[in-house]
Protein backbone atom coordinates (compact mmCIF):
# COMPACT_ATOMS: atom_id res chain seq x y z
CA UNK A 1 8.77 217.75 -52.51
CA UNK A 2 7.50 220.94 -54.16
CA UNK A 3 6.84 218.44 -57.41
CA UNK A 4 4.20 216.43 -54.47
CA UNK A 5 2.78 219.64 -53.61
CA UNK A 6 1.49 220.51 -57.05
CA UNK A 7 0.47 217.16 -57.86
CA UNK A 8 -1.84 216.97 -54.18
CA UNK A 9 -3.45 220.32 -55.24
CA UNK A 10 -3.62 220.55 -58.57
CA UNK A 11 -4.22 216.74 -59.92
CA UNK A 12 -6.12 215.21 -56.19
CA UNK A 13 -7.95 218.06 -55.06
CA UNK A 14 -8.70 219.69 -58.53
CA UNK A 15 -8.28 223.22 -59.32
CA UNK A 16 -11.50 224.30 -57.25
CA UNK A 17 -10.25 222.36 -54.20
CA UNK A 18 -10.39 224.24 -50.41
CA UNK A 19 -7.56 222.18 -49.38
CA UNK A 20 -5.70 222.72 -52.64
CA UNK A 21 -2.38 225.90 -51.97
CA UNK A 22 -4.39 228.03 -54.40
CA UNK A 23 -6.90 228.26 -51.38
CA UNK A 24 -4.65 228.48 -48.44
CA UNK A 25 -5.16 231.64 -46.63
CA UNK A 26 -8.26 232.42 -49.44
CA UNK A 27 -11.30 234.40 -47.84
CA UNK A 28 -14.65 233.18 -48.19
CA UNK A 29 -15.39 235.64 -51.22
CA UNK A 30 -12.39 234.50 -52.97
CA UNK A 31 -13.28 231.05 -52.50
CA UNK A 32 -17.12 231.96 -54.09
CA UNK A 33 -15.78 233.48 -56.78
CA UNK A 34 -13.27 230.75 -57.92
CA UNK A 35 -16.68 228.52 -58.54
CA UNK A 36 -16.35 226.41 -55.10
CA UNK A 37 -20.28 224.95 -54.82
CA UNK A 38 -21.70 222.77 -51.61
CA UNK A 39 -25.29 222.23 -49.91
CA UNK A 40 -26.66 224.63 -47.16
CA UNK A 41 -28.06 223.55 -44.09
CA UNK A 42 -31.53 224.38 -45.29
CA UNK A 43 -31.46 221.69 -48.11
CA UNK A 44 -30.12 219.09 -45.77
CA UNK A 45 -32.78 220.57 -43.46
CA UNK A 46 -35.44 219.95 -46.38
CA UNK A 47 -34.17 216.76 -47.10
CA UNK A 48 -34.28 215.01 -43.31
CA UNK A 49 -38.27 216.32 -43.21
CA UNK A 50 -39.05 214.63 -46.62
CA UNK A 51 -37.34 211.66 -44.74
CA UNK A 52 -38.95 212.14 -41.51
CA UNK A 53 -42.94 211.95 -42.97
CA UNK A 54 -42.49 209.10 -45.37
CA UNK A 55 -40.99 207.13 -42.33
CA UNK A 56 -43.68 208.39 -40.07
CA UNK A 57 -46.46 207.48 -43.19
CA UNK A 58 -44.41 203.72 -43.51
CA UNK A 59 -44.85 203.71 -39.79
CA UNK A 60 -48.69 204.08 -39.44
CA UNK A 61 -49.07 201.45 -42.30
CA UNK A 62 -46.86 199.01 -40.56
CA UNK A 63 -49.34 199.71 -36.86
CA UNK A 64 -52.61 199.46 -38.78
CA UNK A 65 -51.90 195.90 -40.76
CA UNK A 66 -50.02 194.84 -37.49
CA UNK A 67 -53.27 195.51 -35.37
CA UNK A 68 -55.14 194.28 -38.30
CA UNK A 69 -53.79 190.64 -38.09
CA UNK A 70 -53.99 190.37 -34.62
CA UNK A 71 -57.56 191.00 -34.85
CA UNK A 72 -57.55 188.11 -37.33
CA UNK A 73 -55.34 185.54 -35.07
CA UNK A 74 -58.54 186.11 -32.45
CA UNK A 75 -61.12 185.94 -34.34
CA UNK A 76 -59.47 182.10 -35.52
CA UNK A 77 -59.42 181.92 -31.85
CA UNK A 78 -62.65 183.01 -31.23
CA UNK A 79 -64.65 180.04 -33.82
CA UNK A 80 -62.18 177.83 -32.73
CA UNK A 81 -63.68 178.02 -29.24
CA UNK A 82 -67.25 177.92 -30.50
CA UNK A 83 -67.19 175.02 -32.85
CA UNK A 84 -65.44 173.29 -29.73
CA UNK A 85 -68.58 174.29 -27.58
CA UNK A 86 -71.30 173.46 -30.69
CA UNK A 87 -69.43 169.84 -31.49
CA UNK A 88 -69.15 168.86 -27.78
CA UNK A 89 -71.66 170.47 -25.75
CA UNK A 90 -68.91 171.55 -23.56
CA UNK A 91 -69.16 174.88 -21.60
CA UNK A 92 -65.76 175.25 -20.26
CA UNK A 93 -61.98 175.97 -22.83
CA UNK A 94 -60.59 172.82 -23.47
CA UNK A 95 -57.11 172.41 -21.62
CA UNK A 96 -55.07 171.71 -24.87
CA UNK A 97 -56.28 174.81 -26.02
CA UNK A 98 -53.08 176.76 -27.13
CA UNK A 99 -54.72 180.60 -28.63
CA UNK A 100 -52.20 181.78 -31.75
CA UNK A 101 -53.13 185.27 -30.52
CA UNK A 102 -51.75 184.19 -26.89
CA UNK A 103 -54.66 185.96 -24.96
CA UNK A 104 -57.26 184.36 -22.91
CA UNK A 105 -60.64 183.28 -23.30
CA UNK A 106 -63.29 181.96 -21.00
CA UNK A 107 -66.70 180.93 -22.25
CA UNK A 108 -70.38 182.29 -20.75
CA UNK A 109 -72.79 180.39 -20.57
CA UNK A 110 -75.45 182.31 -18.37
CA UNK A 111 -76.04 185.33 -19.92
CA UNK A 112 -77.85 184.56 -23.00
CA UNK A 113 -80.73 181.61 -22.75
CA UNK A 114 -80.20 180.94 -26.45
CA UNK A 115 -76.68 181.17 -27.10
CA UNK A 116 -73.28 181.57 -24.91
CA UNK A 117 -70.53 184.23 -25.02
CA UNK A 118 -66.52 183.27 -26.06
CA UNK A 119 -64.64 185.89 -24.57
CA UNK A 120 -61.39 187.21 -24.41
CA UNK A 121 -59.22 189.48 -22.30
CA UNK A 122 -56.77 192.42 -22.54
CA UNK A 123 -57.85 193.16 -26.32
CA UNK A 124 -56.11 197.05 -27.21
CA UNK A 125 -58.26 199.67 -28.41
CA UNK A 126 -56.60 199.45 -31.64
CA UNK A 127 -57.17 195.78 -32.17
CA UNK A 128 -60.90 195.91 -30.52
CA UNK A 129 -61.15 198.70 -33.59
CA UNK A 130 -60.01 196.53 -36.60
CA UNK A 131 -61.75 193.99 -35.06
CA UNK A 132 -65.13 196.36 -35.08
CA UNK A 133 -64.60 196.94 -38.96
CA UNK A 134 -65.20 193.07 -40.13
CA UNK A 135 -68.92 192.25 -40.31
CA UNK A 136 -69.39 188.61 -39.48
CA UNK A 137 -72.77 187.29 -39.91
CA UNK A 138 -71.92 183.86 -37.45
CA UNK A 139 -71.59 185.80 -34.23
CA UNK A 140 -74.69 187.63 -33.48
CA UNK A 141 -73.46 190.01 -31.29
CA UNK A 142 -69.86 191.82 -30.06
CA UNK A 143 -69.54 193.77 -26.76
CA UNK A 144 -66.47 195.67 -25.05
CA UNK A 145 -66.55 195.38 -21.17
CA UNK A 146 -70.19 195.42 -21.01
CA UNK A 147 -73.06 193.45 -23.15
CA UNK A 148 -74.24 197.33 -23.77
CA UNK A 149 -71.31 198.82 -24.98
CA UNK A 150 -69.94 198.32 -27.92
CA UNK A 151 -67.45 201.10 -28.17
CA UNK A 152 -63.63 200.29 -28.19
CA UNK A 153 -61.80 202.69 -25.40
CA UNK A 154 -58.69 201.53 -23.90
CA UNK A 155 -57.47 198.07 -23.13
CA UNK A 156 -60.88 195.17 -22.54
CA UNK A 157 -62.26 192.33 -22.73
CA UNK A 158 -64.00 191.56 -26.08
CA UNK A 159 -67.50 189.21 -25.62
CA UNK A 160 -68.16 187.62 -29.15
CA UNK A 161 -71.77 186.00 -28.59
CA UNK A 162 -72.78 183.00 -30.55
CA UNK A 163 -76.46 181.53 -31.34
CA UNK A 164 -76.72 178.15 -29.95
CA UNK A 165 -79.84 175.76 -29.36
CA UNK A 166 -78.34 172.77 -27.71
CA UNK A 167 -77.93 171.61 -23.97
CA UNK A 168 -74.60 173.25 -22.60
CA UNK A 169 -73.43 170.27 -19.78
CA UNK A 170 -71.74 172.39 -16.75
CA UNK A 171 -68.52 171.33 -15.48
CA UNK A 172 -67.40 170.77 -19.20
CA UNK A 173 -68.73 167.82 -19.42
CA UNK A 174 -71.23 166.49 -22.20
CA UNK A 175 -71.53 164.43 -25.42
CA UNK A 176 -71.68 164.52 -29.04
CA UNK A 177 -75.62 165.54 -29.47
CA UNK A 178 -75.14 164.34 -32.87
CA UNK A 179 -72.72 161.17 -32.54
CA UNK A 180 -71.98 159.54 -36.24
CA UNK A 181 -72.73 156.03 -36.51
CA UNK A 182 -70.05 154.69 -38.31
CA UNK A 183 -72.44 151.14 -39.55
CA UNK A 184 -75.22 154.25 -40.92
CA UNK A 185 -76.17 153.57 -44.62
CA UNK A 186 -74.49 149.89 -44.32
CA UNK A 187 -77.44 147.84 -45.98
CA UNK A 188 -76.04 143.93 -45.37
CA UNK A 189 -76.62 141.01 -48.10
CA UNK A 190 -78.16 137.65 -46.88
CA UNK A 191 -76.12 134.17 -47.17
CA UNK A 192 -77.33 130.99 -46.07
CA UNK A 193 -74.63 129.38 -47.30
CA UNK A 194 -72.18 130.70 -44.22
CA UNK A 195 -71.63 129.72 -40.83
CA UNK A 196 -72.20 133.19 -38.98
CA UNK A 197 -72.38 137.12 -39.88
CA UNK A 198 -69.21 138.34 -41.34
CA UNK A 199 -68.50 142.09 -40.03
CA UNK A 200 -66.33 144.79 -41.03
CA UNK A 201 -63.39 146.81 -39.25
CA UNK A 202 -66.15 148.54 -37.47
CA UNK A 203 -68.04 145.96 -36.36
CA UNK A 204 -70.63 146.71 -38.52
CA UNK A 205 -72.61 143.43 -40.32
CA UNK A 206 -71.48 143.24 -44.16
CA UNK A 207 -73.10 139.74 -44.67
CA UNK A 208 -75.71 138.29 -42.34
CA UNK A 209 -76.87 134.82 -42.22
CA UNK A 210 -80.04 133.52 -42.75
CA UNK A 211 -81.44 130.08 -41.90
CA UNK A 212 -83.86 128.30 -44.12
CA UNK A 213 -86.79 126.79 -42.79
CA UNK A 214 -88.24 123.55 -43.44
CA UNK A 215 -90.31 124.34 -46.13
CA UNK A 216 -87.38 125.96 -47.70
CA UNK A 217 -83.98 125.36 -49.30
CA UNK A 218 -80.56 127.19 -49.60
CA UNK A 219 -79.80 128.32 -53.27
CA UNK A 220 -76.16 130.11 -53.70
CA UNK A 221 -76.96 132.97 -50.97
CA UNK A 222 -80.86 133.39 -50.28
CA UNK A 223 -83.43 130.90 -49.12
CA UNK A 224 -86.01 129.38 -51.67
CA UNK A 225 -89.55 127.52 -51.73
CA UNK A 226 -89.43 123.83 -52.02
CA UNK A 227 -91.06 123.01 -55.47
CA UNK A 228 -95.13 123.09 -54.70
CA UNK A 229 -96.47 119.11 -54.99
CA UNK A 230 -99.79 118.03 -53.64
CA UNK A 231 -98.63 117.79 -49.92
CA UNK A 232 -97.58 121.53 -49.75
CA UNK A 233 -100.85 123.50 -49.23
CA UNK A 234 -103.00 121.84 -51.56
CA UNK A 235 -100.87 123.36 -54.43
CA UNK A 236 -99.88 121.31 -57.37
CA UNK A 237 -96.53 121.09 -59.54
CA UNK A 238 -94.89 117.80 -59.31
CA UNK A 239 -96.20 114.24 -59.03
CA UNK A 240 -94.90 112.42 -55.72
CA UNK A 241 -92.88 109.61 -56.62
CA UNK A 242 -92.38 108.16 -53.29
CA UNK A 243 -93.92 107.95 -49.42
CA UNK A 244 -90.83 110.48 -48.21
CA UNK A 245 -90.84 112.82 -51.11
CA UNK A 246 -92.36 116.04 -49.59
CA UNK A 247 -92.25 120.02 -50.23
CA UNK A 248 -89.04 119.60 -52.02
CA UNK A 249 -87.11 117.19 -51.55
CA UNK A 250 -86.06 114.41 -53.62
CA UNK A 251 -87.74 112.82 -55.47
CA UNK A 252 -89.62 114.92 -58.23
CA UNK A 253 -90.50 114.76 -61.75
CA UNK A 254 -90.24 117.57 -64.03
CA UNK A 255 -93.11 119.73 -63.67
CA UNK A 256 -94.55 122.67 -64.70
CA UNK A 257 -92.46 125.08 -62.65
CA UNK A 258 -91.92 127.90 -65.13
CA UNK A 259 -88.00 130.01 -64.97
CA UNK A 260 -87.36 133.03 -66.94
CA UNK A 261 -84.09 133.43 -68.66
CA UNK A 262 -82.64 136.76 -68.56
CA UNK A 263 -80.06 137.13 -71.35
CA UNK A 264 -78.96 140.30 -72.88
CA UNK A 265 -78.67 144.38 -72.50
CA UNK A 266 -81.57 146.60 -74.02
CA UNK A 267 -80.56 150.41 -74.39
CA UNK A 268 -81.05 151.43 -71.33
CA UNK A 269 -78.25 149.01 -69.73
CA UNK A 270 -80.73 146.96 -68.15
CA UNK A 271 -81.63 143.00 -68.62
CA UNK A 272 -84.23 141.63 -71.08
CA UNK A 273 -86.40 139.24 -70.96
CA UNK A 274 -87.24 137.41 -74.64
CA UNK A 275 -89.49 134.80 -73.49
CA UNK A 276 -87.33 131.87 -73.01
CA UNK A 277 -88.18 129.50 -70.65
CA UNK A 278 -87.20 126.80 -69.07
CA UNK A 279 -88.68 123.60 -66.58
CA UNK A 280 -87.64 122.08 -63.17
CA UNK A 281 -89.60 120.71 -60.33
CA UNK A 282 -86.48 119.56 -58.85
CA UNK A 283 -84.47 120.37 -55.57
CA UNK A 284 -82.34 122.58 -56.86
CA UNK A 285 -84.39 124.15 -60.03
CA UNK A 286 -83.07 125.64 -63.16
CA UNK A 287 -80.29 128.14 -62.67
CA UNK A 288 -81.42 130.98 -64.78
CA UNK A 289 -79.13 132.60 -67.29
CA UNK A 290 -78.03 135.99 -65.81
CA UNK A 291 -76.54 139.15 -67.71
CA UNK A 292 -75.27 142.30 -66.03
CA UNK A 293 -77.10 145.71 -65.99
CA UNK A 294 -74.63 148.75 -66.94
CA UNK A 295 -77.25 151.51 -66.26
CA UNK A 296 -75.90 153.74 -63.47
CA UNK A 297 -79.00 153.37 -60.95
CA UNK A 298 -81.62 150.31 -60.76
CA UNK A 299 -83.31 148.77 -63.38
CA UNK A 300 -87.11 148.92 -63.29
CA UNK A 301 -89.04 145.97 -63.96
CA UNK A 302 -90.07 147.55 -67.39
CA UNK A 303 -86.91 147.20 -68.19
CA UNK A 304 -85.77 151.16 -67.10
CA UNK A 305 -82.99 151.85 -65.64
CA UNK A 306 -83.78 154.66 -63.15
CA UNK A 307 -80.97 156.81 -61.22
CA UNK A 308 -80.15 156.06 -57.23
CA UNK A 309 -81.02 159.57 -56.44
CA UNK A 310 -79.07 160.70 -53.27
CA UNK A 311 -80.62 161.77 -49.77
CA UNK A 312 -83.01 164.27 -49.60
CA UNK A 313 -84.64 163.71 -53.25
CA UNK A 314 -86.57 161.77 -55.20
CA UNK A 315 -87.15 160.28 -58.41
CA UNK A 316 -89.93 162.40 -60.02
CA UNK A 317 -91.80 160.54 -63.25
CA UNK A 318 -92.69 163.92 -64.80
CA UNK A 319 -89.30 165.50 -64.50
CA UNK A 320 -87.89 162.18 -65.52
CA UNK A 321 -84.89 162.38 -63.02
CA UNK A 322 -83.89 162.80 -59.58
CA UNK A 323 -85.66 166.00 -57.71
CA UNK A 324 -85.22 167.43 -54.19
CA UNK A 325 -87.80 166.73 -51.77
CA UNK A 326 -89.16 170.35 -50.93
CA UNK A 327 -91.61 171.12 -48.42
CA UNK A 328 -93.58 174.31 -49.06
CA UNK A 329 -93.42 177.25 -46.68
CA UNK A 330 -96.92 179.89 -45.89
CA UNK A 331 -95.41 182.17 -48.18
CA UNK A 332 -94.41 179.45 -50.75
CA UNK A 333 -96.27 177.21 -53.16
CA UNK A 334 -94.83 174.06 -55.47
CA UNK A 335 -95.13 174.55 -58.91
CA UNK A 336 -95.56 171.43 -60.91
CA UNK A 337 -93.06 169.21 -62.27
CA UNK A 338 -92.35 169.01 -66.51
CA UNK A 339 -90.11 167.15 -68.36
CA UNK A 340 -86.77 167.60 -67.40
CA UNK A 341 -87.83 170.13 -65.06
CA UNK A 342 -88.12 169.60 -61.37
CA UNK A 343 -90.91 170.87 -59.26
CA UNK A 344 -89.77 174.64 -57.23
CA UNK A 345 -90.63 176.47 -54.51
CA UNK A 346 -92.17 180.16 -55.85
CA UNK A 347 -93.12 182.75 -53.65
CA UNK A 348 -96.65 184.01 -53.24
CA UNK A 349 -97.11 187.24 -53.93
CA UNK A 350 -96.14 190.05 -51.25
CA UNK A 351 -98.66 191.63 -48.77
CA UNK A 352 -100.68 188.08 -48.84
CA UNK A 353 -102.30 187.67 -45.45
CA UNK A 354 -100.22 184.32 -43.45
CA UNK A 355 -99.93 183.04 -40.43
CA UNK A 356 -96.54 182.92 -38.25
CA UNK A 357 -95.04 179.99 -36.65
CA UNK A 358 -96.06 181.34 -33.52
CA UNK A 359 -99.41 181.54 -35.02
CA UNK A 360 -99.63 184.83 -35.19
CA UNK A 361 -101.08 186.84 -38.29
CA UNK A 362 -98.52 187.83 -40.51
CA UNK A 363 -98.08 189.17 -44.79
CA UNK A 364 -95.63 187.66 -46.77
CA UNK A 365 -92.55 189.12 -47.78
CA UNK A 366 -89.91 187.83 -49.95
CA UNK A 367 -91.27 184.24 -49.44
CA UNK A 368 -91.07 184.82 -45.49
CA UNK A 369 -94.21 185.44 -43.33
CA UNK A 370 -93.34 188.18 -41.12
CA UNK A 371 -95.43 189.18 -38.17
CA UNK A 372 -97.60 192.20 -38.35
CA UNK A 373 -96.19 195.35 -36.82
CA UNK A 374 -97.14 198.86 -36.01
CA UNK A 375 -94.48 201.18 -37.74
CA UNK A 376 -93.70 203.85 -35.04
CA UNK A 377 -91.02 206.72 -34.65
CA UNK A 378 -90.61 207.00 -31.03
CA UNK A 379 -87.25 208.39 -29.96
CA UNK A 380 -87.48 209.68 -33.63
CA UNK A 381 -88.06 212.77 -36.03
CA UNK A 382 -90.79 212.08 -39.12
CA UNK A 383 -88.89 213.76 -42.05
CA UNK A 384 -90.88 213.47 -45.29
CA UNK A 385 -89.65 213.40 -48.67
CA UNK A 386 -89.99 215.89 -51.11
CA UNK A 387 -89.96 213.97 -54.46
CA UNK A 388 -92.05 210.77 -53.44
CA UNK A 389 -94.07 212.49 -50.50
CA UNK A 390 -92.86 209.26 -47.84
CA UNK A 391 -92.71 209.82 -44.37
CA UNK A 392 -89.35 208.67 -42.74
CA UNK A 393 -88.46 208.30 -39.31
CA UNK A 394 -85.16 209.47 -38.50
CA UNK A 395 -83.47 208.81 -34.97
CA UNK A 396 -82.74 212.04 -32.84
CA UNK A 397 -79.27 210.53 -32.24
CA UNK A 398 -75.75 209.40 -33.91
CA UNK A 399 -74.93 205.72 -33.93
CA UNK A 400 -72.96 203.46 -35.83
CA UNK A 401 -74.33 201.70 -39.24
CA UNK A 402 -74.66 198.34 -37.40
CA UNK A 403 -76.88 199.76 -34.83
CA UNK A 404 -79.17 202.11 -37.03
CA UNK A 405 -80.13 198.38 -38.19
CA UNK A 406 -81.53 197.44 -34.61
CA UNK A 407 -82.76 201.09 -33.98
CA UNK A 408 -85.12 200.68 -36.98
CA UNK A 409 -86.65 197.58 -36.65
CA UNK A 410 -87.68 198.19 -33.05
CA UNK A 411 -89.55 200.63 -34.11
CA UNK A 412 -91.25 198.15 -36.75
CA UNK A 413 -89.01 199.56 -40.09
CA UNK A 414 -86.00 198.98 -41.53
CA UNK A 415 -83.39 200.90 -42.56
CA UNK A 416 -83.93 202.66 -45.65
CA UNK A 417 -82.00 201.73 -48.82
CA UNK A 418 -80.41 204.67 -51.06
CA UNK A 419 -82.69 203.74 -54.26
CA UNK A 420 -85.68 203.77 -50.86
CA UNK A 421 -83.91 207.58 -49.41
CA UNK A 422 -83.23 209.06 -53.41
CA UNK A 423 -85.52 207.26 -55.75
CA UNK A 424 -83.66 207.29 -59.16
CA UNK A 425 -80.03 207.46 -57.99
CA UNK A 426 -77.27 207.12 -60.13
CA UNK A 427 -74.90 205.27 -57.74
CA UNK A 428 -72.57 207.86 -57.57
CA UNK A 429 -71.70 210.39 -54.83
CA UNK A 430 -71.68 214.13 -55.03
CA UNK A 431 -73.49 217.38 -54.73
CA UNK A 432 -77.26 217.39 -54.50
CA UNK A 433 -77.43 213.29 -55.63
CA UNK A 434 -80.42 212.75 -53.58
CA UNK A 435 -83.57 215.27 -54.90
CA UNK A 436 -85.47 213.77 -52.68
CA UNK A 437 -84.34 215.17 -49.37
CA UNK A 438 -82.96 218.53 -50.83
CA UNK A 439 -83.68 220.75 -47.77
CA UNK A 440 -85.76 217.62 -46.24
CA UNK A 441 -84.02 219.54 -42.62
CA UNK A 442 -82.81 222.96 -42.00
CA UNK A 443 -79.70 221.25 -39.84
CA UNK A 444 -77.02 218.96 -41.71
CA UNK A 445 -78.24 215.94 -40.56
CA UNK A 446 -76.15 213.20 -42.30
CA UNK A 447 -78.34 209.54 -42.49
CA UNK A 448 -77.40 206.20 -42.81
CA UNK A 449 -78.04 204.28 -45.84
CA UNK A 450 -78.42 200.77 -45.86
CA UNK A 451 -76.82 200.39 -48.97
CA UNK A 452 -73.02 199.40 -48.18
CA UNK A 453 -70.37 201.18 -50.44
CA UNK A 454 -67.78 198.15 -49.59
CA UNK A 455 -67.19 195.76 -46.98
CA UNK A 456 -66.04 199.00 -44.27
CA UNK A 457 -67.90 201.81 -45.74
CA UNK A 458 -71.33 202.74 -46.54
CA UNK A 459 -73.19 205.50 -48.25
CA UNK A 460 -75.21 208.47 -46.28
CA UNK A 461 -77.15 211.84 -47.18
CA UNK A 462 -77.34 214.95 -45.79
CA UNK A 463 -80.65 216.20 -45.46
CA UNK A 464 -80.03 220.09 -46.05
CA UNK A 465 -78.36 219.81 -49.48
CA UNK A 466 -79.04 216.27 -50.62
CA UNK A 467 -75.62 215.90 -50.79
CA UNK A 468 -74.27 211.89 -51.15
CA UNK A 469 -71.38 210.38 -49.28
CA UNK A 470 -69.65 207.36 -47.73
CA UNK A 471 -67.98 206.92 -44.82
CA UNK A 472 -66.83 204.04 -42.28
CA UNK A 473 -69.61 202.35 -41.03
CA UNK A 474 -68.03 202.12 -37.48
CA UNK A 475 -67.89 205.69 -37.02
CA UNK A 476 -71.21 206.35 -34.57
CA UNK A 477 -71.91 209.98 -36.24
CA UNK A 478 -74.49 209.78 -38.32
CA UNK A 479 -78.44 208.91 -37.37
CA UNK A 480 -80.64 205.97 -38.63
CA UNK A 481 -83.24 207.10 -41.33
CA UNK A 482 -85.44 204.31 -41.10
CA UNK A 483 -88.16 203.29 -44.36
């Protein structure tokens, strides 16, 4: 027994070992002092709060890319619905709709005379905010609750409004306002040879049949003359040889009716002719000899062989290939075709005097007439630059980067670019970037750029110091500084 003893506290526990006899009855000094080691409670302490914020970092992650697919899984649901309303003509959701995102939508049709609204209800404010952050040019505008607010604050209904041109039907009825015709671009041979129109799986006429008339004859699939003779119009080919022989039919003598003989391939993949000729004045003349083009297109009757250029072009004889037919705009002339070279649309130069569609007077911009407007800076603050001597208009309120857009071109402008705010910037952000506003305002007012840093983010200035920064272009804290 005594032998089990010292082998449990010498050999199992070690020398160092509480449990071991060497400690029974030890004080706590003693046991320090024979080189017994262990954690505190403030390590393990330290250890649970490193822990505790990585899990509570992981955590955030996890909510944002969560919220940030369910803003994806409606906005699938969203086009869904409109390319169901813009194929159809239908105003109401189809009932074999099924929504991945498992919400519900409704469609309005009322509120907008040139487009309709696909909405959707019970959207979270975090959703309706990751939803906020993606810029989609196809839906022209997105509300919360209200067509005027576009704010995310609790749980709402999201309106995602869509341009649209075409007759809505009410009652969800309607048809296709642009039905395909499934027979379109079917161009049928002729055959007199059978006994009726052969069709397709469509219905659509492959091979239609002709009928010759009297002064004409059937030859393998398209009707011919009859040989000319002296009966036939006064015209004169073959010599009647009997009482009945008339415009064609038996019996002739050989004549002077004069059949080319096509025979071989020049370069360009198309027949020849080489002058050979042949005679009939018969019922059924001279079969000519035949060859088969290989050019990829038609062959002219030069001998050519010219491309089949697809819809919407042309073959141009200058450019010496297919070109696209362009129609030139106010703003936009046609320069002239060269070889190898199609004919372009160039723009005219900017600030020439136009007219609108609306026939109103206009100067050209970028190949676009735009309407003449008054620049003005109501609801605004004229801040003028100190480098280039330009007077701004800045908006006496915050507002997100979508809506500085609007808030400027009311007002006849648009908002002003960073090379437009701080002529000869680097690109970069930093202290005192921007020259050109350097103490442009006694107050910190930070201004929109419309120069976007990335898809969420775009670039601003603060008007005390020059200072450049970027931000999310949600946020509604900075004010429009309009060009």
């Amino acid at each position: 027994m005594k032998k089990l003893e010292q082998f449990f506290g010498k050999r199992v526990f070690g020398k160092g070992s509480p449990r071991s006899p060497a400690f029974r009855g030890a004080t706590l000094d003693e046991m320090k002092r024979s080189g017994h080691t262990g954690r505190s409670m403030i390590e393990m302490l330290g250890v649970l709060a490193i822990i505790g914020v990585l899990s509570v970092a992981a955590l955030a992650g996890l909510t944002y890319a969560m919220n940030k697919h369910r803003a994806n899984t409606i906005y699938n649901d969203v086009h869904l619905l409109a390319l169901h309303v813009m194929d159809t003509g239908k105003d109401t959701v189809p009932a074999d709709f099924y929504p991945d995102s498992g919400r519900t939508y409704s469609l309005d049709t009322t509120t907008y005379a040139d487009g309709f609204v696909v909405k959707v209800a019970d959207v979270s404010e975090k959703v309706c905010d990751r939803i906020m952050e993606v810029n989609d040019p196809s839906i022209e505008k997105i509300y919360v609750g209200s067509e005027e607010t576009t704010t995310c604050s609790g749980t709402q209904t999201m309106g995602f409004m869509f341009l649209y041109d075409g007759a809505l039907a009410s009652g969800g009825s309607g048809t296709d306002p642009d039905p395909v015709d499934p027979c379109e671009g079917i161009i049928p041979s002729t055959d007199c040879s059978i006994a009726s129109d052969e069709t397709d799986s469509n219905g659509c006429v492959t091979v239609q049949k002709i009928t010759c008339t009297g002064d004409t004859y059937c030859s393998v699939n398209t009707c011919e003359p009859c040989p000319a003779a002296e009966t036939c119009e006064g015209e004169s080919c073959c010599a009647l040889t009997g009482p009945n022989d008339v415009c064609g039919r038996p019996t002739k003598e050989i004549g002077t009716i004069s059949v080319l003989i096509d025979s071989a391939l020049n370069e360009n993949g198309c027949c020849y002719h080489p002058g050979t000729t042949q005679e009939s004045c018969s019922l059924y003349p001279i079969t000519p000899e035949t060859c088969t083009p290989t050019c990829d297109g038609t062959c002219q009757s030069d001998g050519s062989c010219r491309p089949n250029c697809e819809t919407g072009s042309t073959y141009n004889e200058t450019a010496g290939k297919c070109c696209e037919d362009l129609t030139a705009a106010s703003c936009q002339m046609l320069t002239s075709a060269a070889s190898g070279v199609c004919p372009a649309l160039a723009n005219v130069a900017d600030g020439t005097a136009c007219t609108t569609t609306e026939g109103t007077d206009g100067t050209c911009q970028s190949g676009v007439c735009e309407a003449t407007v008054t620049a003005s800076c109501d609801e605004g603050t004229t801040v003028t630059g100190l480098n280039n001597s330009h007077e701004y208009c800045m908006s006496n309120g915050t507002m997100t980067w979508s809506n500085a857009f609007t808030w400027c071109e009311a007002r006849g402008r648009h908002l002003a670019s960073m090379e437009e705010m701080c002529p000869g910037w680097d690109g970069e952000v930093g202290d005192e970037k921007c020259s050109n506003l350097v103490g442009a305002s006694s107050e910190s007012h930070c201004s929109w750029s419309a120069t976007p840093f990335d898809s969420i983010k775009a670039f601003y200035v603060v008007l005390s110091t020059g200072n450049v920064g970027s931000t999310i272009n949600a946020m509604p804290t900075y004010y429009a500084f309009c060009w």
